[in-house]
Protein backbone atom coordinates (compact mmCIF):
# COMPACT_ATOMS: atom_id res chain seq x y z
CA UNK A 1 86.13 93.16 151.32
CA UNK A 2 88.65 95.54 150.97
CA UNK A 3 91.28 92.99 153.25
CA UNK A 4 90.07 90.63 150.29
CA UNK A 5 90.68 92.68 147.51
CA UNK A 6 94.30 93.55 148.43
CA UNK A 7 95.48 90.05 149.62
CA UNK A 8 93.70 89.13 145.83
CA UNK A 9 96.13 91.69 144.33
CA UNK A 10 99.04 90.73 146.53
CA UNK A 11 98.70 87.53 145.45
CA UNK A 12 98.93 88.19 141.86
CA UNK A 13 101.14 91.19 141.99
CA UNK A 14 103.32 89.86 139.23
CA UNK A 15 100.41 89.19 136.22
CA UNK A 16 98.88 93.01 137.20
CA UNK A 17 102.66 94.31 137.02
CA UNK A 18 102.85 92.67 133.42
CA UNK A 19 99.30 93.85 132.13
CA UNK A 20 100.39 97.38 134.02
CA UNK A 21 103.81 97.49 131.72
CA UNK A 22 101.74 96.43 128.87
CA UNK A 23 99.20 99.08 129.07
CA UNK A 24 101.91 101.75 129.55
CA UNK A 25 103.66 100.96 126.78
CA UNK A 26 100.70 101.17 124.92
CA UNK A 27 100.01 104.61 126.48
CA UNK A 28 103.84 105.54 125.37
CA UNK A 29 103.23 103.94 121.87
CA UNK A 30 99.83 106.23 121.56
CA UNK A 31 101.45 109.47 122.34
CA UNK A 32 104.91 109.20 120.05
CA UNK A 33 102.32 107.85 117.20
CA UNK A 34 100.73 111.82 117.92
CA UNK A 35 104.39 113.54 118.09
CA UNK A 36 105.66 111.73 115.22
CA UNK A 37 102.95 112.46 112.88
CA UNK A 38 103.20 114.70 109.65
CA UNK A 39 101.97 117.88 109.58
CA UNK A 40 98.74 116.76 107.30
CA UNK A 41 98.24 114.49 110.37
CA UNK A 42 97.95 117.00 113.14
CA UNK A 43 96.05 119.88 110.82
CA UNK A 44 93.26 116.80 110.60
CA UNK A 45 93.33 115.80 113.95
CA UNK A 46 93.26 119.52 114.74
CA UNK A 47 90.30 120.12 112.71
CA UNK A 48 88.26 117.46 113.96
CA UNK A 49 88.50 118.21 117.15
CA UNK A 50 88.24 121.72 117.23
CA UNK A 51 85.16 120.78 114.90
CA UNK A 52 83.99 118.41 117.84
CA UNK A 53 84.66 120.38 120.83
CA UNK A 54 82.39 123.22 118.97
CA UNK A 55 79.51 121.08 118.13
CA UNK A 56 79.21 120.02 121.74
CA UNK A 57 79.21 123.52 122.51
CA UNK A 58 76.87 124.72 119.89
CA UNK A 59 74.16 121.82 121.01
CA UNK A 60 71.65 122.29 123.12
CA UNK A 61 71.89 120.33 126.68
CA UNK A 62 68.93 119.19 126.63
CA UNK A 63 69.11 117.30 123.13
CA UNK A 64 71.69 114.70 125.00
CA UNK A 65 70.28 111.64 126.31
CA UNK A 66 72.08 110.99 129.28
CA UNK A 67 70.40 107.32 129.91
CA UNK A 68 70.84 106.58 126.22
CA UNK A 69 74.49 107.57 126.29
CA UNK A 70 75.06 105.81 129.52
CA UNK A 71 73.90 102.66 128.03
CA UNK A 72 75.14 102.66 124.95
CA UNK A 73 78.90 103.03 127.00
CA UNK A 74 77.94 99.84 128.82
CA UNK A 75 77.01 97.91 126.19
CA UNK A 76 80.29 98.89 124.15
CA UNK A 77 82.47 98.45 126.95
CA UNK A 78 80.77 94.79 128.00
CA UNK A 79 80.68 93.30 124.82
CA UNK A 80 84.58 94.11 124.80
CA UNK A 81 84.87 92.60 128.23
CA UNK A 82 83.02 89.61 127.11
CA UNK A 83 85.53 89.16 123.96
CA UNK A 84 88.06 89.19 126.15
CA UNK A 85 86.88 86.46 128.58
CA UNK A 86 85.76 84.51 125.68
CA UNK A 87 89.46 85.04 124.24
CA UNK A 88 90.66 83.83 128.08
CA UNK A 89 88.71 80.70 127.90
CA UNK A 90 90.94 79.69 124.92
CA UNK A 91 94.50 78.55 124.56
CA UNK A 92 95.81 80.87 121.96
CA UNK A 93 93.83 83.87 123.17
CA UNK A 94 96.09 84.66 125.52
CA UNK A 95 98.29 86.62 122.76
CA UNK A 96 95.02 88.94 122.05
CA UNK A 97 94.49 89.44 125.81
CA UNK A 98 97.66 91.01 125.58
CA UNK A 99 97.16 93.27 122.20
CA UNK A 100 93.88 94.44 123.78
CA UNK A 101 95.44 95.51 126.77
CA UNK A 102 98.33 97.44 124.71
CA UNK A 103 95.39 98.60 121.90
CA UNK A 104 93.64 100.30 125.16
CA UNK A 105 96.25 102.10 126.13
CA UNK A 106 97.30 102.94 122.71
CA UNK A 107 93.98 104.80 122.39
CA UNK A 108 94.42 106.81 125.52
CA UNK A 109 97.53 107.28 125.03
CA UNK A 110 96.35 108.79 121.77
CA UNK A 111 93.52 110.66 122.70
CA UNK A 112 95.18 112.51 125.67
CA UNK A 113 98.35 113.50 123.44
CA UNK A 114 95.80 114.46 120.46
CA UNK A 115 93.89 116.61 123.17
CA UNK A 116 97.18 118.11 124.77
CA UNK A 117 98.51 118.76 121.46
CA UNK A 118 95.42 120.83 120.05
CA UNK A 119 93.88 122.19 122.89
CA UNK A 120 96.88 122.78 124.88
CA UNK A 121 98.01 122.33 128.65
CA UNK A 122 95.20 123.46 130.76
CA UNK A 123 92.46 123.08 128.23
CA UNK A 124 93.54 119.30 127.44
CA UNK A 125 93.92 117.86 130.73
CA UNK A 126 90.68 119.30 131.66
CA UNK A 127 88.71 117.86 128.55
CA UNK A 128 91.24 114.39 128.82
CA UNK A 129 89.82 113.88 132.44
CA UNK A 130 86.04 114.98 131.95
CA UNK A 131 86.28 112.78 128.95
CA UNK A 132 88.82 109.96 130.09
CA UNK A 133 88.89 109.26 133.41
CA UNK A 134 84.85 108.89 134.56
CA UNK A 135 84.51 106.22 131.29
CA UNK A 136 87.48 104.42 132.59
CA UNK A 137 87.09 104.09 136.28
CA UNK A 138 85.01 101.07 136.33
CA UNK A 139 86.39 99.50 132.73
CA UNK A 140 89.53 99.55 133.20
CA UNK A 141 90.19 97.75 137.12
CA UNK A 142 87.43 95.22 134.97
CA UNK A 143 89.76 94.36 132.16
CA UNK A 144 92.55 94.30 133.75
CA UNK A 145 90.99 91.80 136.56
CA UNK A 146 89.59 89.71 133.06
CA UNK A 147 92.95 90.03 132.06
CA UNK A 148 94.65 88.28 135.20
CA UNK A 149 92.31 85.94 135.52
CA UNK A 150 93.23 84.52 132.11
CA UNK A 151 96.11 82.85 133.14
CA UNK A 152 94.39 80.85 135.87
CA UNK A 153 92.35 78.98 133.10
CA UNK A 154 95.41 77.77 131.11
């Protein structure tokens, strides 16, 4: 399987090098849209998540539904990966293949600047991975697979 897997991404090194560039400039658009804000912008952004990061802290562990959260990730993140292989089955949605990939990375992009930028260095990294990364291990190698596979329809 994993012989497969890497002759599959050999193969189509050049689509995943596209969807890769695409995503990072979404990723680079998402963090100068954080830097270049106004200074209403970050006092907002800084509130909510300061206002965030102390409700989690303030509720009690065993009030959050793990299952419930679990599926209700799933079924947010499927539904998107089912738009977007709808959107592949179609001529023209190869254009919003493309905006979804840069929209993703937009929003991290976003979210780990907005962290970095309220809760600092050490503090941000460590709530951008606990919060970031786990989500996006299995959804994002999905999309981006969805996303290749797009151009073998047309």
């Amino acid at each position: 399987m994993k012989k497969e897997l890497i002759e599959y991404l050999i193969r189509n090194k050049k689509n995943f090098i596209i969807i890769g560039i695409l995503f990072v400039i979404g990723i680079a658009i998402g963090t100068f849209s954080v830097n270049n804000s106004d200074e209403s912008q970050k006092q907002e952004l800084n509130t909510y998540i300061t206002n965030l990061i102390k409700k989690i802290k303030e509720s009690d562990k065993n009030s959050i539904d793990n299952l419930e959260l679990l599926m209700l990730s799933i079924k947010e993140n499927a539904t998107i990966i089912l738009i977007i292989w709808f959107l592949g089955c179609t001529i023209i949605g190869g254009i919003f293949i493309y905006l979804a990939i840069i929209y993703k990375g937009f929003s991290i992009g976003y979210t780990i600047s907005a962290m970095l930028a309220v809760l600092g260095t050490k503090q941000g990294i460590i709530i951008s991975i606990v919060s970031l990364l786990l989500q996006n291990v299995i959804f994002l190698p999905a999309f981006f697979i969805i996303a290749e596979n797009r151009n073998k329809i047309i």
